[in-house]
PDB file of N, CA and C in Angstrom:
ATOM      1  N   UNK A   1       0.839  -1.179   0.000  1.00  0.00           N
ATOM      2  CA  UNK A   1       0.000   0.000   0.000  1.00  0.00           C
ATOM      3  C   UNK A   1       0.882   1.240   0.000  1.00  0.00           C
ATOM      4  N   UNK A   2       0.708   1.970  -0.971  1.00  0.00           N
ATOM      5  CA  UNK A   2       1.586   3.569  -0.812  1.00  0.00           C
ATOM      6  C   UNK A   2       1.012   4.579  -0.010  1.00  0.00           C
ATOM      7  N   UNK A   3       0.757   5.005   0.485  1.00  0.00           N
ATOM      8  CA  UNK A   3       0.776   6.770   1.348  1.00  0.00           C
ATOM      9  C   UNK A   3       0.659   7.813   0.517  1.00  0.00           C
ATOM     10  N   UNK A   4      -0.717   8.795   0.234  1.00  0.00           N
ATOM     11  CA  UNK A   4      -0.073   9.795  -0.252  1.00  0.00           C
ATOM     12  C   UNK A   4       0.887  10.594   0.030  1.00  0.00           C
ATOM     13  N   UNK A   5       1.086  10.759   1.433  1.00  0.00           N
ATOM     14  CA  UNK A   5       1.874  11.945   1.634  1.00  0.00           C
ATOM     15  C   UNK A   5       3.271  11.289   1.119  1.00  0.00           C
ATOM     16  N   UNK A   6       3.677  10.375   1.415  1.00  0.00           N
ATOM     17  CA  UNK A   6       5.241   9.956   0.596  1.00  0.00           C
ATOM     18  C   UNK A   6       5.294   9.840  -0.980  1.00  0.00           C
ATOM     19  N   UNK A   7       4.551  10.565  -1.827  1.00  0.00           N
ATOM     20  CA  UNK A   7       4.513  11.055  -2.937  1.00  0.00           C
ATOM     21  C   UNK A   7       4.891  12.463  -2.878  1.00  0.00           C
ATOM     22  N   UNK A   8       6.051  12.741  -2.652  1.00  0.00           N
ATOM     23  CA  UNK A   8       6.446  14.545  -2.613  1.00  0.00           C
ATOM     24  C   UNK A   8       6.774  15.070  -3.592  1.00  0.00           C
ATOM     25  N   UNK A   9       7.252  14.174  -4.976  1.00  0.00           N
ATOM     26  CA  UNK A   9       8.096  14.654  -6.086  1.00  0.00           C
ATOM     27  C   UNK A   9       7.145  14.587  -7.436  1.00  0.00           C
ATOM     28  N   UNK A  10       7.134  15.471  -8.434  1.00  0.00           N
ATOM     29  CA  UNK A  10       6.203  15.928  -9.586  1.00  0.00           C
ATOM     30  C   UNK A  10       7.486  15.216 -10.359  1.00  0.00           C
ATOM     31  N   UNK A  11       7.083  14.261 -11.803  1.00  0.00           N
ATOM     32  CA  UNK A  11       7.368  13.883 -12.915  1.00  0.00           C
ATOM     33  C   UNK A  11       7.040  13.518 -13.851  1.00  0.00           C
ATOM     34  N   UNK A  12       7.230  13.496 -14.688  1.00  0.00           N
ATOM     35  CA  UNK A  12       6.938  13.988 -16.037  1.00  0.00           C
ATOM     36  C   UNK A  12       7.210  11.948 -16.971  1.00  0.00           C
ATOM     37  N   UNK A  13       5.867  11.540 -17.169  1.00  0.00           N
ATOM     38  CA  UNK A  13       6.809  10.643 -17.987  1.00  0.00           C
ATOM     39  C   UNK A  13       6.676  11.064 -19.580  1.00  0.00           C
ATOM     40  N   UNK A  14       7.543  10.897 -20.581  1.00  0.00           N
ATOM     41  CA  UNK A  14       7.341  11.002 -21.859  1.00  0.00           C
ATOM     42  C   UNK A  14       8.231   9.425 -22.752  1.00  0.00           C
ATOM     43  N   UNK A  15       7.355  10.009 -24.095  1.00  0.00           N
ATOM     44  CA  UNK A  15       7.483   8.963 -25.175  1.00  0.00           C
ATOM     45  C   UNK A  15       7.947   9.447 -26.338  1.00  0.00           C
ATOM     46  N   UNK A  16       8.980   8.704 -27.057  1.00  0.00           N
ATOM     47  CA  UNK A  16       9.184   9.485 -28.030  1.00  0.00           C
ATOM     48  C   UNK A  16       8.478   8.776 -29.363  1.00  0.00           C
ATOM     49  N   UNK A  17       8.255   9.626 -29.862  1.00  0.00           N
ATOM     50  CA  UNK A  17       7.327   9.760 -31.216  1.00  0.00           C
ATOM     51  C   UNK A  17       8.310  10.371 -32.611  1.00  0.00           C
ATOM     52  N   UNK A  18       8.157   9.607 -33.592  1.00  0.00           N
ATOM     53  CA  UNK A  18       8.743  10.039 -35.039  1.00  0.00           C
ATOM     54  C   UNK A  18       7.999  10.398 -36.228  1.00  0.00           C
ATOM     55  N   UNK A  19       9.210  11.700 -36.092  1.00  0.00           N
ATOM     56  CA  UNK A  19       8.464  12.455 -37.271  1.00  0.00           C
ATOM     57  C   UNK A  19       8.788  12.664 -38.643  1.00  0.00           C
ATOM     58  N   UNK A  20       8.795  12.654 -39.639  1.00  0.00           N
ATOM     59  CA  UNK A  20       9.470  12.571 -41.299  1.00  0.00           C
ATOM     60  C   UNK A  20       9.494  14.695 -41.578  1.00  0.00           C
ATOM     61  N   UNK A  21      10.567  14.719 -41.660  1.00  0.00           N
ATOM     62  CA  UNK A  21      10.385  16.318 -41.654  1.00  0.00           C
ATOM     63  C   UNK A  21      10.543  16.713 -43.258  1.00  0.00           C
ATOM     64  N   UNK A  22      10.565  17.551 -44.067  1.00  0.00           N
ATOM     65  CA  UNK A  22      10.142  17.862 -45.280  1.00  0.00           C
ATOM     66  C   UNK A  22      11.109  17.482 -46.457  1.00  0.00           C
ATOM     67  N   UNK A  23      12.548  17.097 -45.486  1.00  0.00           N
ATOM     68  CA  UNK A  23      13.679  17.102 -46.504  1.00  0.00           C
ATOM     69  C   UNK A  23      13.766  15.393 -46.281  1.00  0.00           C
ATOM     70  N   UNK A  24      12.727  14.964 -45.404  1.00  0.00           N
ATOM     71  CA  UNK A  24      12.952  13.192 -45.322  1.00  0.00           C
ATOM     72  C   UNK A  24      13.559  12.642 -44.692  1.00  0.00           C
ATOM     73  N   UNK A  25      14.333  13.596 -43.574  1.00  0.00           N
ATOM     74  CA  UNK A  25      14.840  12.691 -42.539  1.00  0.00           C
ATOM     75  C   UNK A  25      13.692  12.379 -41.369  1.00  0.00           C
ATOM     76  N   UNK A  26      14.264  11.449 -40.488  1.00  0.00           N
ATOM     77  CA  UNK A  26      12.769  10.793 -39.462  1.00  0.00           C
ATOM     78  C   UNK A  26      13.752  11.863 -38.603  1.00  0.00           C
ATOM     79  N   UNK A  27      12.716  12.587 -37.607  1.00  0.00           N
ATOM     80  CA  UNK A  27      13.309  13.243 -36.270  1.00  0.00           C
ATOM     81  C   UNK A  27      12.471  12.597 -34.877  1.00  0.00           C
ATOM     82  N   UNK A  28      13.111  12.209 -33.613  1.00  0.00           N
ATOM     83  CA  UNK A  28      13.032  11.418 -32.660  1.00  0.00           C
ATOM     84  C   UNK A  28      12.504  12.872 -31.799  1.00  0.00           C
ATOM     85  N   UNK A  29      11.637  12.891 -31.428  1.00  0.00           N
ATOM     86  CA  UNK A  29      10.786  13.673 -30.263  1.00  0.00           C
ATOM     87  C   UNK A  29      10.464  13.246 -29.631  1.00  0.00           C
ATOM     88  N   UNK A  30      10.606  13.748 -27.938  1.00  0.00           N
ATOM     89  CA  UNK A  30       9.824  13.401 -26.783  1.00  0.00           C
ATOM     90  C   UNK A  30       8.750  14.257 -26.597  1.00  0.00           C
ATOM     91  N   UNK A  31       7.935  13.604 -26.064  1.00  0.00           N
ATOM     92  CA  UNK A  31       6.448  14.065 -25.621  1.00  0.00           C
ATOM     93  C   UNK A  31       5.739  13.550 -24.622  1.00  0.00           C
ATOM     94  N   UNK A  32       5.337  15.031 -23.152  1.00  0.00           N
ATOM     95  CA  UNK A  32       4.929  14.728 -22.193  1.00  0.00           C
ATOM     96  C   UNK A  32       3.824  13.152 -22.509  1.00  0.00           C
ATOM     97  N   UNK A  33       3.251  12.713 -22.226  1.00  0.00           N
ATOM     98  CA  UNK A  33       2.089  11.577 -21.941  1.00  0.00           C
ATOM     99  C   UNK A  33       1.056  11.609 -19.946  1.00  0.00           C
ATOM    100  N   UNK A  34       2.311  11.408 -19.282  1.00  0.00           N
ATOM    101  CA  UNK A  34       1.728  11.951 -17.887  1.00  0.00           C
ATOM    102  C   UNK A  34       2.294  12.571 -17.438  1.00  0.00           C
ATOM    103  N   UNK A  35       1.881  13.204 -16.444  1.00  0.00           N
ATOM    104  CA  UNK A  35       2.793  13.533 -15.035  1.00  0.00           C
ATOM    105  C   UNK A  35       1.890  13.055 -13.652  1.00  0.00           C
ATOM    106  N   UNK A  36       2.807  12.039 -12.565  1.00  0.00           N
ATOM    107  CA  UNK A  36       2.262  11.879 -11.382  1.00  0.00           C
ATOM    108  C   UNK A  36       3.454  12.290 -11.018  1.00  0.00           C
ATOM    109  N   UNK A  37       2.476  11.669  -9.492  1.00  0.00           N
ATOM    110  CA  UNK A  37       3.327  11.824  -8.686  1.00  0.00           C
ATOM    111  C   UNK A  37       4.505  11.098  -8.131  1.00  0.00           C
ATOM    112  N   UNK A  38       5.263  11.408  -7.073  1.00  0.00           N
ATOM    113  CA  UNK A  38       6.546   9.605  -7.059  1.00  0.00           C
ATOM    114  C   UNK A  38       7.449   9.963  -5.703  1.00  0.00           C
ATOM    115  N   UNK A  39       7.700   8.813  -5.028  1.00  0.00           N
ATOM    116  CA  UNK A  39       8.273   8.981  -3.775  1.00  0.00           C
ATOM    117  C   UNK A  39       9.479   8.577  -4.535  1.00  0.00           C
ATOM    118  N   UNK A  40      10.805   9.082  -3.854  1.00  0.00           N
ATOM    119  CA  UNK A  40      12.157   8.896  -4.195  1.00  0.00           C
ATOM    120  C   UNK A  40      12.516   7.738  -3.118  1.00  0.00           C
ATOM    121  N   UNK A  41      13.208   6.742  -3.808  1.00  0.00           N
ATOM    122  CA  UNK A  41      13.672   5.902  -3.158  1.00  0.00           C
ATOM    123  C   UNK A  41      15.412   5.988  -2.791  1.00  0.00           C
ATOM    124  N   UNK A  42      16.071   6.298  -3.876  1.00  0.00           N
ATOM    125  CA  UNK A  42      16.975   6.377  -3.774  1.00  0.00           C
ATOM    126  C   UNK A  42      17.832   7.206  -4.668  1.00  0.00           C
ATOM    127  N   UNK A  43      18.476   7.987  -4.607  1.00  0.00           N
ATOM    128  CA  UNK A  43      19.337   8.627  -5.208  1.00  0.00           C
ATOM    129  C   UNK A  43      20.821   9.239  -5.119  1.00  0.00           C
ATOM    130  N   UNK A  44      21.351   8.126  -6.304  1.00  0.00           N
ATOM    131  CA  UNK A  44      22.646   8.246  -6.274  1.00  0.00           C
ATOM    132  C   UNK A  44      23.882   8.774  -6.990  1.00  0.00           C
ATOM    133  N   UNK A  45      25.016   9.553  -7.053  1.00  0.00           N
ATOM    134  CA  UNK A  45      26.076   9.623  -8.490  1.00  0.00           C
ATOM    135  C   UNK A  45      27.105   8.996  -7.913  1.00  0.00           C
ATOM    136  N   UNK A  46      27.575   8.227  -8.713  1.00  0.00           N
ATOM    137  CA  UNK A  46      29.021   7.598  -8.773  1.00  0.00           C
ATOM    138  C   UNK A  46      29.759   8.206  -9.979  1.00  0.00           C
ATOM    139  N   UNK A  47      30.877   8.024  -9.248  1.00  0.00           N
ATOM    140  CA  UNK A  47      32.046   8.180 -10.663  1.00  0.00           C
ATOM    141  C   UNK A  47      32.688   7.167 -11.486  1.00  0.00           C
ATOM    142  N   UNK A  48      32.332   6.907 -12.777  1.00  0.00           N
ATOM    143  CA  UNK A  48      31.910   5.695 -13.643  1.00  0.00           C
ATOM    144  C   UNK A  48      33.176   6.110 -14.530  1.00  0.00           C
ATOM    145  N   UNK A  49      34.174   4.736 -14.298  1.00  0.00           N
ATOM    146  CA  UNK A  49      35.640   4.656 -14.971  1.00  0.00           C
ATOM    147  C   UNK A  49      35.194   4.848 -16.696  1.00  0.00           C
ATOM    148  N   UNK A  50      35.372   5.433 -17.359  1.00  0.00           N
ATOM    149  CA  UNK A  50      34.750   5.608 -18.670  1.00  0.00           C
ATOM    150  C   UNK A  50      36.333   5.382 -19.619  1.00  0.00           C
ATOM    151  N   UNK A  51      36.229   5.559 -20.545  1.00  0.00           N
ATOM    152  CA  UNK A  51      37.280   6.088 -21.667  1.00  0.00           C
ATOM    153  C   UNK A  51      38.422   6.882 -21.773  1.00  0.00           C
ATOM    154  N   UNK A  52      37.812   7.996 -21.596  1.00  0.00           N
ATOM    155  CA  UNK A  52      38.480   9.073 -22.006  1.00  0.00           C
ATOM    156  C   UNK A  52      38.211  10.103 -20.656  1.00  0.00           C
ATOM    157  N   UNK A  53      38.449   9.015 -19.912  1.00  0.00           N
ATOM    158  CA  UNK A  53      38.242   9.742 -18.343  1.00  0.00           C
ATOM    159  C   UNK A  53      36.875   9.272 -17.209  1.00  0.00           C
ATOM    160  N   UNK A  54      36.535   9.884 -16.207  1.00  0.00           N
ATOM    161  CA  UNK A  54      35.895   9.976 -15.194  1.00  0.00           C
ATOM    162  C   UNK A  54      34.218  10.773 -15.887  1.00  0.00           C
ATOM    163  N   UNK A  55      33.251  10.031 -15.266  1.00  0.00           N
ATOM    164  CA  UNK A  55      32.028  10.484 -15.758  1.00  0.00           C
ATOM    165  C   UNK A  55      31.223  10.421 -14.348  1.00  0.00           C
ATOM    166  N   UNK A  56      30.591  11.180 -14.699  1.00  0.00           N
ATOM    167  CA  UNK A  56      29.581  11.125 -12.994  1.00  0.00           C
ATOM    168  C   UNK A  56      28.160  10.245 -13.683  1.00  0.00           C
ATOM    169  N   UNK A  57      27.742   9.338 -13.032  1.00  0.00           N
ATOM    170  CA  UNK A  57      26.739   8.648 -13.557  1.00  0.00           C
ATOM    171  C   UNK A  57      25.558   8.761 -12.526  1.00  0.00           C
ATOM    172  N   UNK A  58      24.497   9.479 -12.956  1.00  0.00           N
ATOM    173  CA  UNK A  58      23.553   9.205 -11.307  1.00  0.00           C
ATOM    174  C   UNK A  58      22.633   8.383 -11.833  1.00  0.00           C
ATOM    175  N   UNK A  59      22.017   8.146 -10.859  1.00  0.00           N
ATOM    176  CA  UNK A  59      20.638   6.731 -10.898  1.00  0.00           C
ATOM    177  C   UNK A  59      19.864   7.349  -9.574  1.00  0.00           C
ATOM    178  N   UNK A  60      18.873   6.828 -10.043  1.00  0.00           N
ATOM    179  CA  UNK A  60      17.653   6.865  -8.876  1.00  0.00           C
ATOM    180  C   UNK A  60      16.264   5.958  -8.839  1.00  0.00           C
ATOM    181  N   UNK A  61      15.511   5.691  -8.022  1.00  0.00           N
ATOM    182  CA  UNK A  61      14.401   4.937  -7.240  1.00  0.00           C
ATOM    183  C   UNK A  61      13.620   5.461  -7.644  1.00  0.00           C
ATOM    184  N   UNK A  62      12.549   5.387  -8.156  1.00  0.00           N
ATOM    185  CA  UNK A  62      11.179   6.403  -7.599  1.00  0.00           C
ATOM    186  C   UNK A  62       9.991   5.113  -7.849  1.00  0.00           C
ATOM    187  N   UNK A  63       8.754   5.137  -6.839  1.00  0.00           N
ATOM    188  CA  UNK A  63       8.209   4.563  -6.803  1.00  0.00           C
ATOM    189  C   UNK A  63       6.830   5.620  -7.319  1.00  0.00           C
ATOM    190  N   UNK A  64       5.864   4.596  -8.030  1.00  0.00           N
ATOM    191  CA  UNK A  64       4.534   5.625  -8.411  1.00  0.00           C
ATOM    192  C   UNK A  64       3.554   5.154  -8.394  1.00  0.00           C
ATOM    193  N   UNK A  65       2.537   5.109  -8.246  1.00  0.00           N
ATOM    194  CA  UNK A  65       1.035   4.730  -8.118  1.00  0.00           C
ATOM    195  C   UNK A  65       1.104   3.927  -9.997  1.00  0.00           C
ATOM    196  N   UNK A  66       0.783   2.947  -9.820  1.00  0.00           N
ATOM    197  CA  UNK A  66       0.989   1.829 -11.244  1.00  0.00           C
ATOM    198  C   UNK A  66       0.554   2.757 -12.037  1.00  0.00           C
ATOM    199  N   UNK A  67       0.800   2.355 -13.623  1.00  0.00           N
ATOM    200  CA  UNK A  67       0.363   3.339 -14.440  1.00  0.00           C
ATOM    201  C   UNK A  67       0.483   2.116 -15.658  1.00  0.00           C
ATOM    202  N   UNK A  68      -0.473   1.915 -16.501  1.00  0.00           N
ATOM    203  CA  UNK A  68      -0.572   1.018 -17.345  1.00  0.00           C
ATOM    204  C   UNK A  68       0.097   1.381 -18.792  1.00  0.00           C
ATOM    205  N   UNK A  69       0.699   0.679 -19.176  1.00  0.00           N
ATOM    206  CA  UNK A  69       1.315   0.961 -20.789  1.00  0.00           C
ATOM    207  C   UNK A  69       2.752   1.606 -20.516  1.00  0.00           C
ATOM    208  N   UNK A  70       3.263   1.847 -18.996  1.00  0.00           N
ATOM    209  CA  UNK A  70       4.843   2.583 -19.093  1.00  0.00           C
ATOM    210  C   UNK A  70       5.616   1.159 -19.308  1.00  0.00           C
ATOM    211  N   UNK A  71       6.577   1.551 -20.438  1.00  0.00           N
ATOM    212  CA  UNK A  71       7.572   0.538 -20.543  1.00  0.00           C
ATOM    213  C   UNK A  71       8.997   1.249 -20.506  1.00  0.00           C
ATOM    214  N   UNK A  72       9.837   0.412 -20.434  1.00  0.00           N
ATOM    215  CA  UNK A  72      11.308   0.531 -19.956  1.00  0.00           C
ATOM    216  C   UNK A  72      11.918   1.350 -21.645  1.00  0.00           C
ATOM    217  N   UNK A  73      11.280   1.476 -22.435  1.00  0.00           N
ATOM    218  CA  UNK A  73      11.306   2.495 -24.056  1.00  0.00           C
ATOM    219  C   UNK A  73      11.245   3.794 -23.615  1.00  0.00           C
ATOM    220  N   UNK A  74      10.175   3.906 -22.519  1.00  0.00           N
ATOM    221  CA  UNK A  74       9.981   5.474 -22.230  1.00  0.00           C
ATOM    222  C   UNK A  74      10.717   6.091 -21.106  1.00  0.00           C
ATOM    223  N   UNK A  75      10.791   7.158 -20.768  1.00  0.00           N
ATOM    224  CA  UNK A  75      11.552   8.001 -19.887  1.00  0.00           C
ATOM    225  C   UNK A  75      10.622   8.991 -19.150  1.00  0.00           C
ATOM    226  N   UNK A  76      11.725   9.477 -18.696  1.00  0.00           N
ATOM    227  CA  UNK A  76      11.308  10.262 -17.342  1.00  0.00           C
ATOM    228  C   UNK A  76      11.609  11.840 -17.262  1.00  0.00           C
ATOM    229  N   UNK A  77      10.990  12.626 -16.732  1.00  0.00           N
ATOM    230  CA  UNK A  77      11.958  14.456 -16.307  1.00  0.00           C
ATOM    231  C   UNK A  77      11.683  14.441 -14.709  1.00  0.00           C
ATOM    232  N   UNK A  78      12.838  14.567 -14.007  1.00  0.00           N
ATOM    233  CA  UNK A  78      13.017  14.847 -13.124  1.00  0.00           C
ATOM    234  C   UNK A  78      13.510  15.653 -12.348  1.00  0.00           C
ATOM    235  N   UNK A  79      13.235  16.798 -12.147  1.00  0.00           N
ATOM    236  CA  UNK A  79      14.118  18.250 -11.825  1.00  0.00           C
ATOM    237  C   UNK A  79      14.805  18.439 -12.799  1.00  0.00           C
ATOM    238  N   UNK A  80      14.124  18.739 -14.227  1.00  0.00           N
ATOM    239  CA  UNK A  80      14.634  18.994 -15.606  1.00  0.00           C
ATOM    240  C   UNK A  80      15.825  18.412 -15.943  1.00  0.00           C
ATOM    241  N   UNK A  81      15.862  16.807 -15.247  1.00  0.00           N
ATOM    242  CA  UNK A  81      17.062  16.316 -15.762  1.00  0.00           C
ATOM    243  C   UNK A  81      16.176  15.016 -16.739  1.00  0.00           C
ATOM    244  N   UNK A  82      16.724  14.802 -17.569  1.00  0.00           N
ATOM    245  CA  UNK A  82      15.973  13.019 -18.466  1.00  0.00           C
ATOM    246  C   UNK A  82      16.879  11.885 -18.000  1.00  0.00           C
ATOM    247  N   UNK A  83      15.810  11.411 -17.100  1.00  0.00           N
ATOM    248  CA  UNK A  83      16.322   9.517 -17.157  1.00  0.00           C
ATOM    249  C   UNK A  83      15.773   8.380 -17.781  1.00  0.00           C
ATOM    250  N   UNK A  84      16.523   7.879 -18.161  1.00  0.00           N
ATOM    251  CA  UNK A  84      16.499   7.049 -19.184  1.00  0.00           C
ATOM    252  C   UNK A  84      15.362   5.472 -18.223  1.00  0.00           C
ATOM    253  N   UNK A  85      14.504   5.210 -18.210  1.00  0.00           N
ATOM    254  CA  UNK A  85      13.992   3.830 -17.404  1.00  0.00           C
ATOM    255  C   UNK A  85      14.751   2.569 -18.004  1.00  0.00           C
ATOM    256  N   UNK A  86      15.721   2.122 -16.652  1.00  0.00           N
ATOM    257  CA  UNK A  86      16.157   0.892 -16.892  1.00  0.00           C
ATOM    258  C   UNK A  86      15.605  -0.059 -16.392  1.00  0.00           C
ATOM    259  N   UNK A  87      14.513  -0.033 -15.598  1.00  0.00           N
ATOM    260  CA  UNK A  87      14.221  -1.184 -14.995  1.00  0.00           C
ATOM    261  C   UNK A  87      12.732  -0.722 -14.026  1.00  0.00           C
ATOM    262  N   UNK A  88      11.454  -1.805 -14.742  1.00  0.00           N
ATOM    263  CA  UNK A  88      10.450  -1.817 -13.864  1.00  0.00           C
ATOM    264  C   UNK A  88      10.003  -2.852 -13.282  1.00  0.00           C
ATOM    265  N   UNK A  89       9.510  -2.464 -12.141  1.00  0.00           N
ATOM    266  CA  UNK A  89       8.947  -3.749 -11.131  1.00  0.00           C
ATOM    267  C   UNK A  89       7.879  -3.487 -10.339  1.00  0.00           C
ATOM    268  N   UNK A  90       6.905  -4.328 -10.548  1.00  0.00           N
ATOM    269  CA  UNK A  90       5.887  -4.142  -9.876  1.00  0.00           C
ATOM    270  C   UNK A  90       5.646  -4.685  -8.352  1.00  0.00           C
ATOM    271  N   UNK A  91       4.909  -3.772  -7.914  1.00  0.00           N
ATOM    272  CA  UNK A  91       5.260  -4.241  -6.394  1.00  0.00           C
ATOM    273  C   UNK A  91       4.014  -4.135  -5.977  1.00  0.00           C
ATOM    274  N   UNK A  92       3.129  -5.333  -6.341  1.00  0.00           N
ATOM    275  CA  UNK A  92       1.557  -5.671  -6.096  1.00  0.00           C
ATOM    276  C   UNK A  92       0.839  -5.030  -7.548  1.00  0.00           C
ATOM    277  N   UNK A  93      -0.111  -4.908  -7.221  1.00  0.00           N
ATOM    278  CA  UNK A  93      -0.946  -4.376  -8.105  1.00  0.00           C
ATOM    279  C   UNK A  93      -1.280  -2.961  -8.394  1.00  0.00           C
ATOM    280  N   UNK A  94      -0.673  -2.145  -7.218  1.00  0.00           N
ATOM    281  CA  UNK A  94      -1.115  -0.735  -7.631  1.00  0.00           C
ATOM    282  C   UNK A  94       0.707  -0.104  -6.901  1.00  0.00           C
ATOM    283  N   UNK A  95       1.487  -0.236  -6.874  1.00  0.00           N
ATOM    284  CA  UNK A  95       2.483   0.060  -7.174  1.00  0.00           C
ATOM    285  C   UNK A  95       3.632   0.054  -8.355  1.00  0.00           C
ATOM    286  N   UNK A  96       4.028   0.787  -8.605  1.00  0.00           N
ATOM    287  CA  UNK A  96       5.788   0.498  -9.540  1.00  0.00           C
ATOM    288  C   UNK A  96       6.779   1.270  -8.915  1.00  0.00           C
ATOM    289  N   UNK A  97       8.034   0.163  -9.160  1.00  0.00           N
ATOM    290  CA  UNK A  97       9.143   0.691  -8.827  1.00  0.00           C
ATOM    291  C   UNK A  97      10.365   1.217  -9.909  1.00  0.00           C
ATOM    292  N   UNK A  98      10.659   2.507 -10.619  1.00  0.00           N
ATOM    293  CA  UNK A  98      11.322   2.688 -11.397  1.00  0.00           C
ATOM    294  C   UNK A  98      12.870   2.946 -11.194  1.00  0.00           C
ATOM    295  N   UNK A  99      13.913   2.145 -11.911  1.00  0.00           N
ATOM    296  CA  UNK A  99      15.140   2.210 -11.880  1.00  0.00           C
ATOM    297  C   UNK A  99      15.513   2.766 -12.703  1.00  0.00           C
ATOM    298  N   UNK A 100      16.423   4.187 -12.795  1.00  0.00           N
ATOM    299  CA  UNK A 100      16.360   4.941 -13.616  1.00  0.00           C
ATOM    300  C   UNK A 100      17.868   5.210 -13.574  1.00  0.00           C
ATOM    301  N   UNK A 101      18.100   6.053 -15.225  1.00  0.00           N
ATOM    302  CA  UNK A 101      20.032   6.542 -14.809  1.00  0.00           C
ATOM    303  C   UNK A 101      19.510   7.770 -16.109  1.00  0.00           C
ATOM    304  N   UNK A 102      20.803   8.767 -15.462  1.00  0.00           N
ATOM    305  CA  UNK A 102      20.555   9.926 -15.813  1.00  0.00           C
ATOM    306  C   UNK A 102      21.245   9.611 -17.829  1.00  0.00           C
ATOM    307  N   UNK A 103      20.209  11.097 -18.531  1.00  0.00           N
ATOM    308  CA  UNK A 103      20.572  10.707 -19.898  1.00  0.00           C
ATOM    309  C   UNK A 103      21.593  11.852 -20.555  1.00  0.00           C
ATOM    310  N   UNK A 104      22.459  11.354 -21.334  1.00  0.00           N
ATOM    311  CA  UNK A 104      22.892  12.565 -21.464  1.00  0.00           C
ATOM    312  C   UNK A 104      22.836  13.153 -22.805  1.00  0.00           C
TER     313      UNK A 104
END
Protein backbone atom coordinates (compact mmCIF):
# COMPACT_ATOMS: atom_id res chain seq x y z
CA UNK A 1 0.00 0.00 0.00
CA UNK A 2 1.59 3.57 -0.81
CA UNK A 3 0.78 6.77 1.35
CA UNK A 4 -0.07 9.80 -0.25
CA UNK A 5 1.87 11.95 1.63
CA UNK A 6 5.24 9.96 0.60
CA UNK A 7 4.51 11.05 -2.94
CA UNK A 8 6.45 14.54 -2.61
CA UNK A 9 8.10 14.65 -6.09
CA UNK A 10 6.20 15.93 -9.59
CA UNK A 11 7.37 13.88 -12.92
CA UNK A 12 6.94 13.99 -16.04
CA UNK A 13 6.81 10.64 -17.99
CA UNK A 14 7.34 11.00 -21.86
CA UNK A 15 7.48 8.96 -25.17
CA UNK A 16 9.18 9.49 -28.03
CA UNK A 17 7.33 9.76 -31.22
CA UNK A 18 8.74 10.04 -35.04
CA UNK A 19 8.46 12.46 -37.27
CA UNK A 20 9.47 12.57 -41.30
CA UNK A 21 10.38 16.32 -41.65
CA UNK A 22 10.14 17.86 -45.28
CA UNK A 23 13.68 17.10 -46.50
CA UNK A 24 12.95 13.19 -45.32
CA UNK A 25 14.84 12.69 -42.54
CA UNK A 26 12.77 10.79 -39.46
CA UNK A 27 13.31 13.24 -36.27
CA UNK A 28 13.03 11.42 -32.66
CA UNK A 29 10.79 13.67 -30.26
CA UNK A 30 9.82 13.40 -26.78
CA UNK A 31 6.45 14.07 -25.62
CA UNK A 32 4.93 14.73 -22.19
CA UNK A 33 2.09 11.58 -21.94
CA UNK A 34 1.73 11.95 -17.89
CA UNK A 35 2.79 13.53 -15.04
CA UNK A 36 2.26 11.88 -11.38
CA UNK A 37 3.33 11.82 -8.69
CA UNK A 38 6.55 9.60 -7.06
CA UNK A 39 8.27 8.98 -3.77
CA UNK A 40 12.16 8.90 -4.19
CA UNK A 41 13.67 5.90 -3.16
CA UNK A 42 16.98 6.38 -3.77
CA UNK A 43 19.34 8.63 -5.21
CA UNK A 44 22.65 8.25 -6.27
CA UNK A 45 26.08 9.62 -8.49
CA UNK A 46 29.02 7.60 -8.77
CA UNK A 47 32.05 8.18 -10.66
CA UNK A 48 31.91 5.69 -13.64
CA UNK A 49 35.64 4.66 -14.97
CA UNK A 50 34.75 5.61 -18.67
CA UNK A 51 37.28 6.09 -21.67
CA UNK A 52 38.48 9.07 -22.01
CA UNK A 53 38.24 9.74 -18.34
CA UNK A 54 35.89 9.98 -15.19
CA UNK A 55 32.03 10.48 -15.76
CA UNK A 56 29.58 11.12 -12.99
CA UNK A 57 26.74 8.65 -13.56
CA UNK A 58 23.55 9.21 -11.31
CA UNK A 59 20.64 6.73 -10.90
CA UNK A 60 17.65 6.87 -8.88
CA UNK A 61 14.40 4.94 -7.24
CA UNK A 62 11.18 6.40 -7.60
CA UNK A 63 8.21 4.56 -6.80
CA UNK A 64 4.53 5.63 -8.41
CA UNK A 65 1.03 4.73 -8.12
CA UNK A 66 0.99 1.83 -11.24
CA UNK A 67 0.36 3.34 -14.44
CA UNK A 68 -0.57 1.02 -17.35
CA UNK A 69 1.32 0.96 -20.79
CA UNK A 70 4.84 2.58 -19.09
CA UNK A 71 7.57 0.54 -20.54
CA UNK A 72 11.31 0.53 -19.96
CA UNK A 73 11.31 2.49 -24.06
CA UNK A 74 9.98 5.47 -22.23
CA UNK A 75 11.55 8.00 -19.89
CA UNK A 76 11.31 10.26 -17.34
CA UNK A 77 11.96 14.46 -16.31
CA UNK A 78 13.02 14.85 -13.12
CA UNK A 79 14.12 18.25 -11.82
CA UNK A 80 14.63 18.99 -15.61
CA UNK A 81 17.06 16.32 -15.76
CA UNK A 82 15.97 13.02 -18.47
CA UNK A 83 16.32 9.52 -17.16
CA UNK A 84 16.50 7.05 -19.18
CA UNK A 85 13.99 3.83 -17.40
CA UNK A 86 16.16 0.89 -16.89
CA UNK A 87 14.22 -1.18 -15.00
CA UNK A 88 10.45 -1.82 -13.86
CA UNK A 89 8.95 -3.75 -11.13
CA UNK A 90 5.89 -4.14 -9.88
CA UNK A 91 5.26 -4.24 -6.39
CA UNK A 92 1.56 -5.67 -6.10
CA UNK A 93 -0.95 -4.38 -8.10
CA UNK A 94 -1.11 -0.74 -7.63
CA UNK A 95 2.48 0.06 -7.17
CA UNK A 96 5.79 0.50 -9.54
CA UNK A 97 9.14 0.69 -8.83
CA UNK A 98 11.32 2.69 -11.40
CA UNK A 99 15.14 2.21 -11.88
CA UNK A 100 16.36 4.94 -13.62
CA UNK A 101 20.03 6.54 -14.81
CA UNK A 102 20.56 9.93 -15.81
CA UNK A 103 20.57 10.71 -19.90
CA UNK A 104 22.89 12.57 -21.46
Amino acid sequence: MMRAGLLSHTISLQRATEEVSAAGTVLTTWADFATVRAEMVTHSVADAGMAFGEAAKASLVLRIRHYHGLTSDDRLIFRGQAYGITNLLELGRRVMELHCEVLK
